[in-house]
Protein backbone atom coordinates (compact mmCIF):
# COMPACT_ATOMS: atom_id res chain seq x y z
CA UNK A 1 0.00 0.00 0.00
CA UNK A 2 1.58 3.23 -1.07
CA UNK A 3 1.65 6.40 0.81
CA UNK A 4 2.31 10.02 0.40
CA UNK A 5 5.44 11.84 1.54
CA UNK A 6 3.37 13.25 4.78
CA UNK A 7 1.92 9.59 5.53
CA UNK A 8 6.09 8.08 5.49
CA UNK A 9 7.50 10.99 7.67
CA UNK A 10 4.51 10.08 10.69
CA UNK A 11 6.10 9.90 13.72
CA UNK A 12 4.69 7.01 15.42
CA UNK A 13 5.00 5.44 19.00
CA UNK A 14 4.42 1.81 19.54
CA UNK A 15 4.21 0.70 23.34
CA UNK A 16 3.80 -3.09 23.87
CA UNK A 17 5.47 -4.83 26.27
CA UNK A 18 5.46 -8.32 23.45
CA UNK A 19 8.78 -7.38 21.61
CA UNK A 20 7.03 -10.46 19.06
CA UNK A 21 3.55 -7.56 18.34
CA UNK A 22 6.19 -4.74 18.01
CA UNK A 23 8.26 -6.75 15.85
CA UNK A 24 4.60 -7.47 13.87
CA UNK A 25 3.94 -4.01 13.65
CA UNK A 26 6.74 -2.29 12.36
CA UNK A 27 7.37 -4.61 9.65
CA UNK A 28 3.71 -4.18 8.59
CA UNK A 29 4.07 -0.40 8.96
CA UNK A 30 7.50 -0.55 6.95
CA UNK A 31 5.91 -2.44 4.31
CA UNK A 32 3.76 0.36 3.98
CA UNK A 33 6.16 3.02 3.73
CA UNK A 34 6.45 4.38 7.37
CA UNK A 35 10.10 5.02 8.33
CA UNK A 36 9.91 7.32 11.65
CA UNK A 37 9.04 4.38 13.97
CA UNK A 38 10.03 4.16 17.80
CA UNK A 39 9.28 1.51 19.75
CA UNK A 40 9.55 0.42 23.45
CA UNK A 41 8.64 -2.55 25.14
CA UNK A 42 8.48 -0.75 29.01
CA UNK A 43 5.45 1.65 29.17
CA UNK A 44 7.92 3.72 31.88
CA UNK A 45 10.13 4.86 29.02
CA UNK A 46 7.33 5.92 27.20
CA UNK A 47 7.08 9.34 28.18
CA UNK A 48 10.39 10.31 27.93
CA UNK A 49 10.26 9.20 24.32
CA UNK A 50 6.89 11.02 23.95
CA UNK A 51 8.82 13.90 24.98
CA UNK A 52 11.63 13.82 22.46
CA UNK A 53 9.75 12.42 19.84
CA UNK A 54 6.75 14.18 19.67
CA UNK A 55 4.69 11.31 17.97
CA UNK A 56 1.74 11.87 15.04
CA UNK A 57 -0.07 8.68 16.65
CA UNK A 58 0.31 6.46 19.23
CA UNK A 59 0.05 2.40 19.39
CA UNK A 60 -0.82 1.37 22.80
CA UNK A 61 -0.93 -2.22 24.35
CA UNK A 62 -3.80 -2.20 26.92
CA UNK A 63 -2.66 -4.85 29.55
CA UNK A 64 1.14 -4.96 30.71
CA UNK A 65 2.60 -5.85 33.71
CA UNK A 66 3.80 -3.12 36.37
CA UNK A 67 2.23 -0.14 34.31
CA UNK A 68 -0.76 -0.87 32.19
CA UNK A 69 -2.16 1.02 28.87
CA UNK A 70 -4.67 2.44 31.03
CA UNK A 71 -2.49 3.77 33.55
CA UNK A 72 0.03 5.36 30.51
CA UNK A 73 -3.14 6.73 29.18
CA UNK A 74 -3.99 8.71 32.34
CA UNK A 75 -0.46 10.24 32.22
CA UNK A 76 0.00 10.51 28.41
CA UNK A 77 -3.70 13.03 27.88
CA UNK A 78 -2.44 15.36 30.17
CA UNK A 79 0.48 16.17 28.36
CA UNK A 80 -1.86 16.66 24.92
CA UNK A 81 -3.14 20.15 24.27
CA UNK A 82 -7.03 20.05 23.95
CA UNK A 83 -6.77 22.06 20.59
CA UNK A 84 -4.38 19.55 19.29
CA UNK A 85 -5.55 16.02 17.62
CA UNK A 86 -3.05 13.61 18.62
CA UNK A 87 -4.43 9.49 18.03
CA UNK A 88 -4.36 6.79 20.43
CA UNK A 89 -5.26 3.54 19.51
CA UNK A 90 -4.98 0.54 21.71
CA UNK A 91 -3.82 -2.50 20.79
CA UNK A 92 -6.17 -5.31 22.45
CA UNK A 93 -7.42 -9.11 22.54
CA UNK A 94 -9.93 -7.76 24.94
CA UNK A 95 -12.77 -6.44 23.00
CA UNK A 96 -15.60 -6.27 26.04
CA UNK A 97 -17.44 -3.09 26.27
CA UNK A 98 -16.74 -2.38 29.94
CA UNK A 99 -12.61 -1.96 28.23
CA UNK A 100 -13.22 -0.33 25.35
CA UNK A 101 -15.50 2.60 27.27
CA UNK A 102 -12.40 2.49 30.25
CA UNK A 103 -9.73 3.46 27.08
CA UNK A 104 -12.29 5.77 25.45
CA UNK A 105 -13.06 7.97 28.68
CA UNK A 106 -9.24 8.07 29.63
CA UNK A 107 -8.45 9.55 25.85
CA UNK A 108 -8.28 6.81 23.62
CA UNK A 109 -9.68 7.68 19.91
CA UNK A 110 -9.53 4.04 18.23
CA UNK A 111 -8.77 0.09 18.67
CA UNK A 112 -7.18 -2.54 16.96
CA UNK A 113 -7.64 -5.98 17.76
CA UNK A 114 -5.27 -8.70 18.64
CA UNK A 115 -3.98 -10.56 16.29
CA UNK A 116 -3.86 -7.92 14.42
CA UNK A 117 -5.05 -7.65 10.43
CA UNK A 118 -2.05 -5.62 8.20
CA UNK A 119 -5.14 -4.25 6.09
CA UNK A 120 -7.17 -3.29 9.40
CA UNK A 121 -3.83 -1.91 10.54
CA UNK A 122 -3.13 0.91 7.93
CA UNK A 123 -6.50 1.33 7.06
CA UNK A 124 -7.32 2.79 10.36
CA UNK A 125 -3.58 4.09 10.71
CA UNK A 126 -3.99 6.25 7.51
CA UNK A 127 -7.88 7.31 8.58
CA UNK A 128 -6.20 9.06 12.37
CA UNK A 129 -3.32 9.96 10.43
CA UNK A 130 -5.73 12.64 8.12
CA UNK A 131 -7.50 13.95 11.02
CA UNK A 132 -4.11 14.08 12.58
CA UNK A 133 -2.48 16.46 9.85
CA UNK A 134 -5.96 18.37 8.75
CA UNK A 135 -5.63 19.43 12.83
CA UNK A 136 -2.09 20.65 12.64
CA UNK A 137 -3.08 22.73 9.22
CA UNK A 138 -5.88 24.20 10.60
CA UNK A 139 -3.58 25.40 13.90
CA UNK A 140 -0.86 26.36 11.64
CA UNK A 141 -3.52 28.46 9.43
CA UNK A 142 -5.24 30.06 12.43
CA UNK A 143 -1.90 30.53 13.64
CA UNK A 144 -0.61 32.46 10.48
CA UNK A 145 -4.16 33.99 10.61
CA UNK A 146 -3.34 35.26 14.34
CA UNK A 147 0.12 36.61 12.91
CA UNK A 148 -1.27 38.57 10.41
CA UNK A 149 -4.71 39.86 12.30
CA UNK A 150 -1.70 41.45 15.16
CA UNK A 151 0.27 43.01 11.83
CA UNK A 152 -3.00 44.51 11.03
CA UNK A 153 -3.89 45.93 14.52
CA UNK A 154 -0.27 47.01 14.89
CA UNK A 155 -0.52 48.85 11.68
CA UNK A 156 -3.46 50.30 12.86
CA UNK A 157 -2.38 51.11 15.99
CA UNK A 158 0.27 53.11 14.22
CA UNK A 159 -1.75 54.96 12.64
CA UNK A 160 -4.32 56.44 14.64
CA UNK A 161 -1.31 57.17 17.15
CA UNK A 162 0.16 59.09 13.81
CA UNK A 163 -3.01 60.66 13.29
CA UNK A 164 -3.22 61.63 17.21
CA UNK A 165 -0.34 63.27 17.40
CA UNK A 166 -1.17 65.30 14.34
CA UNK A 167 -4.31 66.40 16.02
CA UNK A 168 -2.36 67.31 19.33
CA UNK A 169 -0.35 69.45 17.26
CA UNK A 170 -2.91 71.33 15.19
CA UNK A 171 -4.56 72.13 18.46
CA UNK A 172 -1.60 73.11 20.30
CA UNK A 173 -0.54 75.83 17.20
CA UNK A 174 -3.29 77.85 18.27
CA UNK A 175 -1.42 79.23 21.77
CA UNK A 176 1.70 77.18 21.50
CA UNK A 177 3.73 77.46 18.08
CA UNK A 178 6.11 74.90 19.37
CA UNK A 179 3.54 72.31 20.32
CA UNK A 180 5.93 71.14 23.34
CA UNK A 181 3.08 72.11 25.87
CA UNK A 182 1.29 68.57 24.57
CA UNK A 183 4.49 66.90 24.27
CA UNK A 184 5.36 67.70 28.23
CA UNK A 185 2.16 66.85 29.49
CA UNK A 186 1.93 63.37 27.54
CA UNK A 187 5.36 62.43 28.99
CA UNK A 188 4.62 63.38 32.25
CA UNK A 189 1.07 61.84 32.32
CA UNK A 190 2.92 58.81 31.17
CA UNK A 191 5.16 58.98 33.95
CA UNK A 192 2.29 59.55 36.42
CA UNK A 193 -0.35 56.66 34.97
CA UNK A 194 2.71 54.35 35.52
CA UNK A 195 3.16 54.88 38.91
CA UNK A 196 -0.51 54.95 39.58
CA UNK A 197 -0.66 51.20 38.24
CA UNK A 198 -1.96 51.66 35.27
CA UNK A 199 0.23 49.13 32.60
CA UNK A 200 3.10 50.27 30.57
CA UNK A 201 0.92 49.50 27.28
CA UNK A 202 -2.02 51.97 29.02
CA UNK A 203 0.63 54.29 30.57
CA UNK A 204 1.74 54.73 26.74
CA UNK A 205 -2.13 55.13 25.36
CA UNK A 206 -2.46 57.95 28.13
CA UNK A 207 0.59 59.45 26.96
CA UNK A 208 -0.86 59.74 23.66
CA UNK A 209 -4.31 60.83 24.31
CA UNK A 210 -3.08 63.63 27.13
CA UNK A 211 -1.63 65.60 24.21
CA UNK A 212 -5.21 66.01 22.73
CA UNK A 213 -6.27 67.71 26.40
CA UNK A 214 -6.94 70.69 24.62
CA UNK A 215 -8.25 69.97 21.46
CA UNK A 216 -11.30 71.36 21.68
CA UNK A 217 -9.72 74.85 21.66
CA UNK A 218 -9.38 74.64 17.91
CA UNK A 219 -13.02 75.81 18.24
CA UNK A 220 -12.67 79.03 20.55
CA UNK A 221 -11.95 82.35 18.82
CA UNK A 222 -8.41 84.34 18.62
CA UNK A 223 -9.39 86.85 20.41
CA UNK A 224 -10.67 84.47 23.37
CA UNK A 225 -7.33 82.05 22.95
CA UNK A 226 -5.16 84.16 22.48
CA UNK A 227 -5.92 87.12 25.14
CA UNK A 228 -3.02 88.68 27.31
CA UNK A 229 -5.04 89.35 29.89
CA UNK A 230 -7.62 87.73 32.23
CA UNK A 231 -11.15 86.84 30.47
CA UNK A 232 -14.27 88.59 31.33
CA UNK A 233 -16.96 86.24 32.60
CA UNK A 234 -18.76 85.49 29.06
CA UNK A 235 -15.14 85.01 27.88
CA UNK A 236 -14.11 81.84 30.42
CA UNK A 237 -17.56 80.63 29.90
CA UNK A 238 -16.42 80.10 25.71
CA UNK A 239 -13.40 79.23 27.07
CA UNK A 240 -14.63 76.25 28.88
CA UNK A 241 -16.52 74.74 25.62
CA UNK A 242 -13.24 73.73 24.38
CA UNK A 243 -13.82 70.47 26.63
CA UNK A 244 -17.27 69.44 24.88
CA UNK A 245 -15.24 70.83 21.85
CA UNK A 246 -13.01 68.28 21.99
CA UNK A 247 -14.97 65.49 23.20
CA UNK A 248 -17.30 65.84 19.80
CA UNK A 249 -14.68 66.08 17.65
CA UNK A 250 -13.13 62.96 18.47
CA UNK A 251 -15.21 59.30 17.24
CA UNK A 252 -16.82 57.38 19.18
CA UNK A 253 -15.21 54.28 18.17
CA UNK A 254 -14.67 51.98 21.05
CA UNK A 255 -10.97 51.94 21.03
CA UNK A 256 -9.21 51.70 24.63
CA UNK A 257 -7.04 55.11 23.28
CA UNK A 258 -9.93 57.01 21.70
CA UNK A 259 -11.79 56.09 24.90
CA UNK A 260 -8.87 57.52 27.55
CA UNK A 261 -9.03 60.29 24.88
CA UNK A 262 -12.01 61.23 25.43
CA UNK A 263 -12.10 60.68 28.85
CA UNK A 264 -9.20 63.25 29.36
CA UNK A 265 -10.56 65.80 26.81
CA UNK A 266 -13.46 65.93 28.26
CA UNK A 267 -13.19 66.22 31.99
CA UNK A 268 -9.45 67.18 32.75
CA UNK A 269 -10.91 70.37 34.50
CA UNK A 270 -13.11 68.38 36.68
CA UNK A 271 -12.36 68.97 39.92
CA UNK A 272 -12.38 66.71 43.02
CA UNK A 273 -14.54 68.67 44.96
CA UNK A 274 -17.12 68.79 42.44
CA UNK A 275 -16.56 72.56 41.44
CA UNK A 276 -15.51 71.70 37.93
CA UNK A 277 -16.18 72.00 34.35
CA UNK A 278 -18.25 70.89 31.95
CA UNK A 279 -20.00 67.85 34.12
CA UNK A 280 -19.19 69.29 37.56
CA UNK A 281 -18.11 65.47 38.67
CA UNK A 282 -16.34 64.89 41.91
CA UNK A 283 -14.04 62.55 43.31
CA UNK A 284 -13.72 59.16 41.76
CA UNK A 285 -16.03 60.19 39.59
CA UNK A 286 -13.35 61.64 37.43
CA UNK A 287 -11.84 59.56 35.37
CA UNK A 288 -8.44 59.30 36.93
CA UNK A 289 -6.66 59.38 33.41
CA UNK A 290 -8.34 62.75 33.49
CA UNK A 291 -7.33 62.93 37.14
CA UNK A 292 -3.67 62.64 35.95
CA UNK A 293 -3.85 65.32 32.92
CA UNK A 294 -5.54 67.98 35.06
CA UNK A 295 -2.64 67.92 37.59
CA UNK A 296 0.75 67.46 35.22
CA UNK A 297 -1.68 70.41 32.46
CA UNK A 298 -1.60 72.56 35.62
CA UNK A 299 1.63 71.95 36.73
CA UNK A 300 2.94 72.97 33.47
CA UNK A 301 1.26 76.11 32.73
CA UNK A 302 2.26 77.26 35.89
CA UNK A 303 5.89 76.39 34.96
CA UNK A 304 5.72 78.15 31.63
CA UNK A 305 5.13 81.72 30.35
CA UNK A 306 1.77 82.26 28.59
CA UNK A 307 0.37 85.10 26.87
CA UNK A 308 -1.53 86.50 30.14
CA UNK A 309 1.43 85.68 32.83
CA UNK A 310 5.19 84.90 33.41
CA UNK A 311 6.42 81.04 34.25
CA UNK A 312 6.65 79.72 37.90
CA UNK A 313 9.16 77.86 39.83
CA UNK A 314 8.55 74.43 40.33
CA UNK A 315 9.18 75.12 44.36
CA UNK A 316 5.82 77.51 43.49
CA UNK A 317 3.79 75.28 41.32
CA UNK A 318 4.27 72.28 43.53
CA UNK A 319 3.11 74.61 46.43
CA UNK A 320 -0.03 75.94 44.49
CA UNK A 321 -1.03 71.89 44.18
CA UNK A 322 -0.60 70.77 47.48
CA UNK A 323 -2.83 73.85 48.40
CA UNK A 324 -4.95 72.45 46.30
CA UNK A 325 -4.94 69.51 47.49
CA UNK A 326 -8.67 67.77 47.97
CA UNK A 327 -10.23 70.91 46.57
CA UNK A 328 -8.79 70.60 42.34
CA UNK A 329 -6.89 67.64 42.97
CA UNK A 330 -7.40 64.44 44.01
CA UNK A 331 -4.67 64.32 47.47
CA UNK A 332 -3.18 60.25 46.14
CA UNK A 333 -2.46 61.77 42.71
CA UNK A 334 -0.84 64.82 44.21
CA UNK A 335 1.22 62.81 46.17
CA UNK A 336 2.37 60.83 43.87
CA UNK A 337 3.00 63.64 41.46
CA UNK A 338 5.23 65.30 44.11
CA UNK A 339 7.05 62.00 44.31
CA UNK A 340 7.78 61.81 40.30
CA UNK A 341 8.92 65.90 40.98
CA UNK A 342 11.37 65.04 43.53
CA UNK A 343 12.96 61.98 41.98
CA UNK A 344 13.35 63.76 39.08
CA UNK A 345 14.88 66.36 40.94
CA UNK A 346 12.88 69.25 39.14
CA UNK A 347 13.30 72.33 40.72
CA UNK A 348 14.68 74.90 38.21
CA UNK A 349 12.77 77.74 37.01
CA UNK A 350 11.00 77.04 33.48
C-alpha cells in the first residue's frame, strides 16, 4: 500500500510490552512506507520518548505488567493540548465493552484488535493519520491567521497614534507654536499613569491621548485664545466649551485610546470637589486618566510663560497643588505627582 510523503515521515509510537507484536507491527508499517518508527517494550520509558519524539499517533498495548495502557493513558492526555488532535489507539485481545468505554473515557480515539489484520492496521492508521495532519493545518492556518490579524492591529495602531499626534499638534498651534506644551504633558502623564498602576501599554495610550487635552480649543476664537489678559466672565464661559469641543470632535469608536481620549478631553478640569467644568463630577467620579492630565496640564502652565502671565518655579507650582490639594486635585495623585517631581529632581525655574 503506497503512501504520500506526509503519511512516510509520521512519527509514530508503539508501546507493547510483546517485543514479538512490536516486531509485527513495524514490519507491517514498513511495508507500507512508514520510516519514523520508535518503539519500546516498558510503558515507563514511554514518556520520555513522547517527549523527544513528539509522535503523530500512538500504538498502545492495553494490559502490561507493572504499568498498564490504562495507567500510561492517564499520564499521556495530560500532556496533549485540547486544541491539538493527537491518536491513540490501543492494541487489544480484549474487545468487552466495559474496556473499550475504560480506554475511550481516559483519551483513547480508536482500537485494533489482537492478532492484528495488516489491512485493518493501515487502514485505520492512515484514517487518524488525516484527522491528525488536517488538525495541525488548521492550527498552523489560524496561527498564520493570528500573525497577520496582530500586523493589522499594529498597523493600525500606528496609525491612529500618527493621526493623534497630528491632532495634538494642530490644536496646540493655536497658543503654542512649538507644540511642546502637549508633548510635556503626555510624557509626564505617562510617567504619572505608571506609577498609579496603570500598565506600561495603558501608561503609553495615556501618553498619547493627554496631548489632545486641549483639542477642543481649535473651536474658541483668537481673540478668546489668544488674550493677554484675564477673560471677562462670558469670555471663560467660551473658554470652557473647548472640553465638549473636543470630546465631539473625536469618534466614538470603542478603542481603549480614543476612549482615555475622550475621557481626558473631556473632563481634565473636573475637579475633586465637584466645582468643575463641563459635568461638575467629583471625586472618583473623574476619570483618573483625566485625574492625571488635570494635575501634570496645571503643573505645566504654571511652569511656563503664557500670553496673560510669566512662568513659575517648580518650588511655586508644587506649592499651588498641594494647596490644592482635595479641593482641584485628588490628594493620592498629588502625592504621587510630588514623588515623580522630587525623583526627578525638578526644581529649576521654566
Amino acid at each position: 500500500m503506497e503512501t504520500t510523503v506526509i503519511f512516510e515521515n509520521a512519527k509514530i509510537l508503539i508501546v507493547d510490552d510483546q517485543e514479538t507484536n512490536i516486531e509485527l507491527l513495524e514490519r507491517i508499517l514498513k511495508r507500507a512506507g512508514y520510516s519514523q518508527l520508535h518503539s519500546t517494550d516498558s510503558p515507563r520509558l514511554a514518556i520520555p520518548i513522547f517527549h523527544e519524539m513528539q509522535p503523530d499517533i500512538i500504538l498502545l498495548d492495553l494490559h502490561m505488567p507493572d504499568m498498564d495502557g490504562r495507567q500510561l493513558l492517564q499520564l499521556l492526555t495530560p500532556l496533549i493540548p485540547k486544541t491539538t488532535f493527537l491518536p491513540i489507539v490501543i492494541l487489544t485481545a480484549d474487545v468487552t465493552p466495559k474496556s473499550k468505554r475504560e480506554a475511550l473515557l481516559l483519551g483513547a480515539n480508536d482500537f485494533l484488535t489482537k492478532p492484528l489484520d495488516s489491512v485493518e492496521v493501515l487502514l485505520r492508521m492512515r484514517n487518524l493519520l488525516q484527522t491528525r495532519f488536517l488538525n495541525l493545518a488548521v492550527q498552523q492556518y489560524n496561527q498564520q491567521l493570528e500573525e497577520r490579524v496582530k500586523q493589522r492591529t499594529m498597523e493600525l495602531e500606528l496609525a491612529q497614534s500618527a493621526i493623534i499626534e497630528c491632532l495634538a499638534k494642530a490644536s496646540e498651534y493655536r497658543d503654542d507654536n512649538t507644540g511642546e506644551h502637549a508633548y510635556r504633558v503626555g510624557e509626564m502623564a505617562k510617567k504619572l499613569a505608571s506609577a498609579l498602576g496603570y500598565s506600561k501599554e495603558q501608561a503609553e495610550m495615556i501618553r498619547l491621548a493627554a496631548s489632545l487635552h486641549d483639542l477642543g480649543k481649535i473651536g474658541i476664537p483668537d481673540n478668546i485664545l489668544l488674550k493677554p489678559g484675564s477673560l471677562t466672565a462670558e469670555e471663560y464661559e467660551i473658554m470652557q466649551t473647548h472640553t465638549t469641543i473636543g470630546n465631539e470632535i473625536l469618534p466614538k469608536a470603542p478603542f481603549p485610546l480614543l476612549e482615555f481620549a475622550r475621557n481626558i478631553v473631556l473632563s481634565h478640569h473636573e475637579r475633586w470637589d465637584g466645582t468643575g467644568y463641563p459635568q461638575g463630577l467629583a471625586g472618583d467620579g473623574i476619570p483618573l486618566e483625566a485625574q492625571i492630565v488635570s494635575i501634570v496640564d496645571v503643573y505645566d502652565a504654571l511652569t511656563h510663560r503664557r500670553p496673560y502671565k510669566s512662568s513659575w518655579t517648580s518650588e511655586r507650582a508644587m506649592m499651588e497643588i498641594a494647596n490644592q490639594k482635595n479641593k482641584q486635585f485628588n490628594p493620592k495623585v498629588a502625592d504621587t505627582f510630588f514623588q515623580i517631581l522630587e525623583r526627578e529632581k525638578v526644581y529649576s525655574v521654566r
